[in-house]
C-alpha atoms as a PDB file:
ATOM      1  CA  UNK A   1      14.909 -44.099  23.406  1.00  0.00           C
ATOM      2  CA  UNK A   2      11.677 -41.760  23.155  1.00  0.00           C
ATOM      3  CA  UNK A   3      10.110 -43.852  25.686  1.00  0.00           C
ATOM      4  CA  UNK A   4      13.138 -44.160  27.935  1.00  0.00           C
ATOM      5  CA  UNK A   5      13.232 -40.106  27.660  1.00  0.00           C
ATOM      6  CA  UNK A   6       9.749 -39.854  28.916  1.00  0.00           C
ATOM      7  CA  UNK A   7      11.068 -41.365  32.326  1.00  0.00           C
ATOM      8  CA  UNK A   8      14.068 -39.389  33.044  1.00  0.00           C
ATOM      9  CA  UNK A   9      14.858 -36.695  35.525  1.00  0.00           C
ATOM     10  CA  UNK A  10      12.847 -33.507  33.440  1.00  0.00           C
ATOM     11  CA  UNK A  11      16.514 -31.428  34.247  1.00  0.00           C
ATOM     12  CA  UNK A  12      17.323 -33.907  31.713  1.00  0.00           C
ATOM     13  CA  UNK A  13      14.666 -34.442  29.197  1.00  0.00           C
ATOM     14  CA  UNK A  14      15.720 -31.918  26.817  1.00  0.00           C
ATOM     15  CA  UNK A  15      19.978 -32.958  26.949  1.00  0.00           C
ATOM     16  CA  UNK A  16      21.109 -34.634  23.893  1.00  0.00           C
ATOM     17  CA  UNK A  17      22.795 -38.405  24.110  1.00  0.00           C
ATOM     18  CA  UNK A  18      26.370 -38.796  23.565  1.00  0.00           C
ATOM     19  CA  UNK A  19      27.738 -42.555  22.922  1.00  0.00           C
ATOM     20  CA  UNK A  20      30.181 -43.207  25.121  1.00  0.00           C
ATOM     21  CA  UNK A  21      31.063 -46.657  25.096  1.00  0.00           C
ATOM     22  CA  UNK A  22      29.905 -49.796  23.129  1.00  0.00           C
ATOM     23  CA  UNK A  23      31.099 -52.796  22.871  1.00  0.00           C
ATOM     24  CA  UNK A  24      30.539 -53.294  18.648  1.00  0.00           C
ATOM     25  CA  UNK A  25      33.004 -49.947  18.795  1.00  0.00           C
ATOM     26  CA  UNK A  26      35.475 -50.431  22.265  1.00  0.00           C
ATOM     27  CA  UNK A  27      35.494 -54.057  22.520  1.00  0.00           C
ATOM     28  CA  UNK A  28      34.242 -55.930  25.479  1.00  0.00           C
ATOM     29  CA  UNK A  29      35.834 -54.535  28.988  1.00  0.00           C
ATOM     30  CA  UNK A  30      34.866 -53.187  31.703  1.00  0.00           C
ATOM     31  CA  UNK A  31      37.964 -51.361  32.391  1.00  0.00           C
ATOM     32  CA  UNK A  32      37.100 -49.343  29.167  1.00  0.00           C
ATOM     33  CA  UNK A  33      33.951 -48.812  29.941  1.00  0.00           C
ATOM     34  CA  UNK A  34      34.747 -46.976  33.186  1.00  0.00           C
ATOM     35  CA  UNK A  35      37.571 -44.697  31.365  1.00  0.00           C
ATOM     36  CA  UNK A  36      35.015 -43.595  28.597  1.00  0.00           C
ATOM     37  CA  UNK A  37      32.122 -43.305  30.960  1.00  0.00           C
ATOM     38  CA  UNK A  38      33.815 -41.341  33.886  1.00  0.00           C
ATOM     39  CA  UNK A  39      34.403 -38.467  31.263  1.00  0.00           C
ATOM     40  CA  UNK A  40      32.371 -35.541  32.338  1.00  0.00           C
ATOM     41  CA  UNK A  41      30.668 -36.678  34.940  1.00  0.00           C
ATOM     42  CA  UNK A  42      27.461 -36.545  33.089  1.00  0.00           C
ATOM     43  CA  UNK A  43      24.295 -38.867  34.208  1.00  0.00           C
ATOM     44  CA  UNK A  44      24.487 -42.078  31.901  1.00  0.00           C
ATOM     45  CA  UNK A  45      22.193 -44.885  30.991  1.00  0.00           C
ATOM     46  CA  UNK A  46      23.276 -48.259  30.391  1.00  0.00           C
ATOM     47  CA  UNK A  47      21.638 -49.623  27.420  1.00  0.00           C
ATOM     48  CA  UNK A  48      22.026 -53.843  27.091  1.00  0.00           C
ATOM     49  CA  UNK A  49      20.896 -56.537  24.302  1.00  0.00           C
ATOM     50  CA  UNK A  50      21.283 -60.180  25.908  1.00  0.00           C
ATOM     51  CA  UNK A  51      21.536 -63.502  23.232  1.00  0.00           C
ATOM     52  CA  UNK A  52      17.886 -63.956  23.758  1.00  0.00           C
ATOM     53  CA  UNK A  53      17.621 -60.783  22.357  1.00  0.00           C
ATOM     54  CA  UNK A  54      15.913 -59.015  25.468  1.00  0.00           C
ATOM     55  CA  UNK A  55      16.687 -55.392  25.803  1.00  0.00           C
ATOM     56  CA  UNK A  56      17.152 -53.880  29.557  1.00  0.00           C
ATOM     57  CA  UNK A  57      19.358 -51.811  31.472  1.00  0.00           C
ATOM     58  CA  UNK A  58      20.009 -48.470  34.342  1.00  0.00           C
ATOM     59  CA  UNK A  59      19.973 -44.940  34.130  1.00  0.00           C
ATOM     60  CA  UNK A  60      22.437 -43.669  36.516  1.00  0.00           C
ATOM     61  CA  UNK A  61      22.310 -40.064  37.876  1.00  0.00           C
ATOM     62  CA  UNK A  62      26.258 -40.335  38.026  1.00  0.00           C
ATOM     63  CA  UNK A  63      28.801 -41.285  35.477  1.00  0.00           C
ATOM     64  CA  UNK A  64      29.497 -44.347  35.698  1.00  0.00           C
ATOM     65  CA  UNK A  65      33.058 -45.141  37.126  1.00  0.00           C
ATOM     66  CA  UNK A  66      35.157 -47.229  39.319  1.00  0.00           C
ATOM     67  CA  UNK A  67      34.506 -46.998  43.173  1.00  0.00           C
ATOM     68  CA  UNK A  68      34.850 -48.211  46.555  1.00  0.00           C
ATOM     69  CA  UNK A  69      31.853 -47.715  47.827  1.00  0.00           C
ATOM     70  CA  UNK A  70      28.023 -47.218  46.244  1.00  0.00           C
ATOM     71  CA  UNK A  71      26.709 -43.809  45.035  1.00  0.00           C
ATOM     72  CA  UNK A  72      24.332 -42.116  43.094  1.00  0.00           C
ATOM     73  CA  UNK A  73      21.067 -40.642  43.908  1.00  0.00           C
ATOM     74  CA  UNK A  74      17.204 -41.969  43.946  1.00  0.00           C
ATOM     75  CA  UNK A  75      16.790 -40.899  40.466  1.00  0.00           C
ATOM     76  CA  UNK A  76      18.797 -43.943  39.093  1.00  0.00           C
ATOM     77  CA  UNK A  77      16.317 -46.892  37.892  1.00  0.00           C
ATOM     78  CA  UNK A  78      16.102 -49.965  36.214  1.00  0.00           C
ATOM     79  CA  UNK A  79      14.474 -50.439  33.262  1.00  0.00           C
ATOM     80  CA  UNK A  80      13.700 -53.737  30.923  1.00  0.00           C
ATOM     81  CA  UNK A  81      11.767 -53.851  27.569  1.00  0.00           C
ATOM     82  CA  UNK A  82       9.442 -57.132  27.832  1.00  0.00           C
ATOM     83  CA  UNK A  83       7.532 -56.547  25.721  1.00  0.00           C
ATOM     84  CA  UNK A  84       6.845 -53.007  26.419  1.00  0.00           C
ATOM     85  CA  UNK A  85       8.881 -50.378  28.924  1.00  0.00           C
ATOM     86  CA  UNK A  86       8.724 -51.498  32.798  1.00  0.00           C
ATOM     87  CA  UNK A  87      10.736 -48.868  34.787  1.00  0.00           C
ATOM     88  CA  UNK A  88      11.541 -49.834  38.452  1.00  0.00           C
ATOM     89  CA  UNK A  89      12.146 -46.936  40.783  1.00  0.00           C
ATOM     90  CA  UNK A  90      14.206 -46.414  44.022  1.00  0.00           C
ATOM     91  CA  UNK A  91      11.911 -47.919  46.795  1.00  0.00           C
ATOM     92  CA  UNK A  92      14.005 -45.622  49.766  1.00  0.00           C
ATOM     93  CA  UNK A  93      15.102 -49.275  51.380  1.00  0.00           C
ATOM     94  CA  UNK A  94      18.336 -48.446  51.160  1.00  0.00           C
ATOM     95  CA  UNK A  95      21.319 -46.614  48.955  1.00  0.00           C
ATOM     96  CA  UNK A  96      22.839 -49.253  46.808  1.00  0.00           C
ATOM     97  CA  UNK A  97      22.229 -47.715  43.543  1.00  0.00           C
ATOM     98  CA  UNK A  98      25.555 -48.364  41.352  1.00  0.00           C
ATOM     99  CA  UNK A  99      29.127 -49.419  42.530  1.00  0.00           C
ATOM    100  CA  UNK A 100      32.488 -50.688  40.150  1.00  0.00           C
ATOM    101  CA  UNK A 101      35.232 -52.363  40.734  1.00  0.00           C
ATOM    102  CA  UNK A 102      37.498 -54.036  38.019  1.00  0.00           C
ATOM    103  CA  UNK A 103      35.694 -57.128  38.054  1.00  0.00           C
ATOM    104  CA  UNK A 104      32.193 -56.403  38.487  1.00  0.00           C
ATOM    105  CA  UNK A 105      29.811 -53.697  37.877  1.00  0.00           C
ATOM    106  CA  UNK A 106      26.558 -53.151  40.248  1.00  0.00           C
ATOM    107  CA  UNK A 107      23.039 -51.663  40.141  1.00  0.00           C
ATOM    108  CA  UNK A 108      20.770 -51.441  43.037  1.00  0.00           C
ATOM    109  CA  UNK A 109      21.483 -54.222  45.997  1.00  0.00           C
ATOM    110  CA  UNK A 110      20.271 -55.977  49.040  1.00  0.00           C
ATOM    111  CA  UNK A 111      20.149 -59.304  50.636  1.00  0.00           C
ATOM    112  CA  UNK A 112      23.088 -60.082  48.648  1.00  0.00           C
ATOM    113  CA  UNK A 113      21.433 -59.862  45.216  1.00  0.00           C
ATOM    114  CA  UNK A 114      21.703 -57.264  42.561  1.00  0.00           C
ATOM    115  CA  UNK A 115      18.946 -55.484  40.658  1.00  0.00           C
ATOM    116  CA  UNK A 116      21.622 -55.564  37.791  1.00  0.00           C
ATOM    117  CA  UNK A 117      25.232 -56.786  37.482  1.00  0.00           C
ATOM    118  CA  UNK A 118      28.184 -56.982  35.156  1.00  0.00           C
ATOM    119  CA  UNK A 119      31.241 -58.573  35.075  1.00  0.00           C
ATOM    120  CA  UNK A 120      34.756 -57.790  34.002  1.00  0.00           C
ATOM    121  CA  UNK A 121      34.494 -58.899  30.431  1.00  0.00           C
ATOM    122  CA  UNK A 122      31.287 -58.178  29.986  1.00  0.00           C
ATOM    123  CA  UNK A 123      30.383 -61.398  28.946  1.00  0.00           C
ATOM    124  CA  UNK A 124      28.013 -62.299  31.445  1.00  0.00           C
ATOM    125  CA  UNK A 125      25.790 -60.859  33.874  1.00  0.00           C
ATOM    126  CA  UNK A 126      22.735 -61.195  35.969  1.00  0.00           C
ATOM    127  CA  UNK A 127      19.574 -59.502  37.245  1.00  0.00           C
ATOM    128  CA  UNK A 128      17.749 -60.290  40.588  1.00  0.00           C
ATOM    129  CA  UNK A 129      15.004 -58.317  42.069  1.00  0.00           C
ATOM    130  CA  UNK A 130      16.658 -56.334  44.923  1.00  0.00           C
ATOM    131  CA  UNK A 131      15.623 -53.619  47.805  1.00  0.00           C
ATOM    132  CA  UNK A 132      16.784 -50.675  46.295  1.00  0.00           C
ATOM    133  CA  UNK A 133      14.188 -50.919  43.436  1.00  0.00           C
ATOM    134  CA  UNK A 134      11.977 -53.797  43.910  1.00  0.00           C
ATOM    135  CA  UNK A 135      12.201 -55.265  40.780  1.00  0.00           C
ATOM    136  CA  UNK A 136      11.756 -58.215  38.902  1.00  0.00           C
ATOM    137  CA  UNK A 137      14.414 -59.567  37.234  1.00  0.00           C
ATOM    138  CA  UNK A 138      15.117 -57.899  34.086  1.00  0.00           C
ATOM    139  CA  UNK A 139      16.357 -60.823  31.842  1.00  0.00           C
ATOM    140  CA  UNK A 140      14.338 -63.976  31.178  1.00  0.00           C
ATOM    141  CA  UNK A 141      17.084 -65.431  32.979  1.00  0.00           C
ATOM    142  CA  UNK A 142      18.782 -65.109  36.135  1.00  0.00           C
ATOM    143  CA  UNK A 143      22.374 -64.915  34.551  1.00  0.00           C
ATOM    144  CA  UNK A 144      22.819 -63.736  30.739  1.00  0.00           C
ATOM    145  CA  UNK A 145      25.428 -63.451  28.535  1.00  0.00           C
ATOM    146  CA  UNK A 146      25.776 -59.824  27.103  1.00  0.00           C
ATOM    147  CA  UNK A 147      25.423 -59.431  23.059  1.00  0.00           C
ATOM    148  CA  UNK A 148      25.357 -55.302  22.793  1.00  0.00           C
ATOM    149  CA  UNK A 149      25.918 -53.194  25.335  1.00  0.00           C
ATOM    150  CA  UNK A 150      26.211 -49.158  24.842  1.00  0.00           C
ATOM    151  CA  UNK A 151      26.720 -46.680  27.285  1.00  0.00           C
ATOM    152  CA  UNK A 152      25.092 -43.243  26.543  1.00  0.00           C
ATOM    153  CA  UNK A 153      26.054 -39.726  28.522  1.00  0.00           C
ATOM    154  CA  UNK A 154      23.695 -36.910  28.995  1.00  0.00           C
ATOM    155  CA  UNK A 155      25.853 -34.076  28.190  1.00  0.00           C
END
């Protein structure tokens, strides 16, 4: 997390982390993870462990909730640990940085691929490299199936 710190917005370098959600604690849902994420609206970063064991995820400058539409700011990212911190940053192609709906959760878009997605369950999920950051994709493989997954507020 020290690393991860280094790379935030410095408003928010000196906030302390709040768990919100994870799924060893709340189960696996993405329905919970909205209603303990939306609470107070604080910036959040999305913290995953796949089956192979590779550890990635998004800071989000909003809490992350349901929506119809995308939102958030240029300060959200991706992120992946392999083997050592690669942060990918908005590029300014376009505005697709998160967006939730009860069966599928979002980061960063284009071309119809995500930089990051979830679904329902959060079993599964996926990682492409997309406009809005440029990135490569984050897993080792184009779909994964979610072992951990903890969502941390910046209060």
């Amino acid at each position: 997390c020290a690393q991860l710190g280094a790379q935030l917005p410095p408003r928010l370098t000196q906030q302390p982390w709040q768990l919100l959600f994870c799924t060893r604690r709340d189960g696996f849902s993405l329905q919970s993870l909205y209603r303990r994420g939306g609470q107070g609206g604080c910036p959040a970063l999305l913290l995953i462990r796949d089956t192979e064991g590779q550890a990635f995820g998004a800071f989000s400058s909003s809490a992350i909730r349901c929506s119809s539409g995308f939102y958030g700011t240029g300060e959200t990212f991706l992120f992946s640990f392999c083997p050592e911190l690669k942060v990918f940053r908005w590029t300014g192609r376009n505005n697709f940085f998160v967006k939730g709906d009860v069966n599928l959760l979002m980061v960063g878009g284009g071309s119809g691929r995500f930089g990051l997605w979830l679904d329902g369950d959060l079993h599964h999920g996926g990682s492409q490299p997309c406009d809005t950051f440029g990135n490569e994709p984050l897993s080792p493989r184009e779909e994964f199936c979610i072992q951990d997954l903890e969502l941390w507020g910046l209060a």
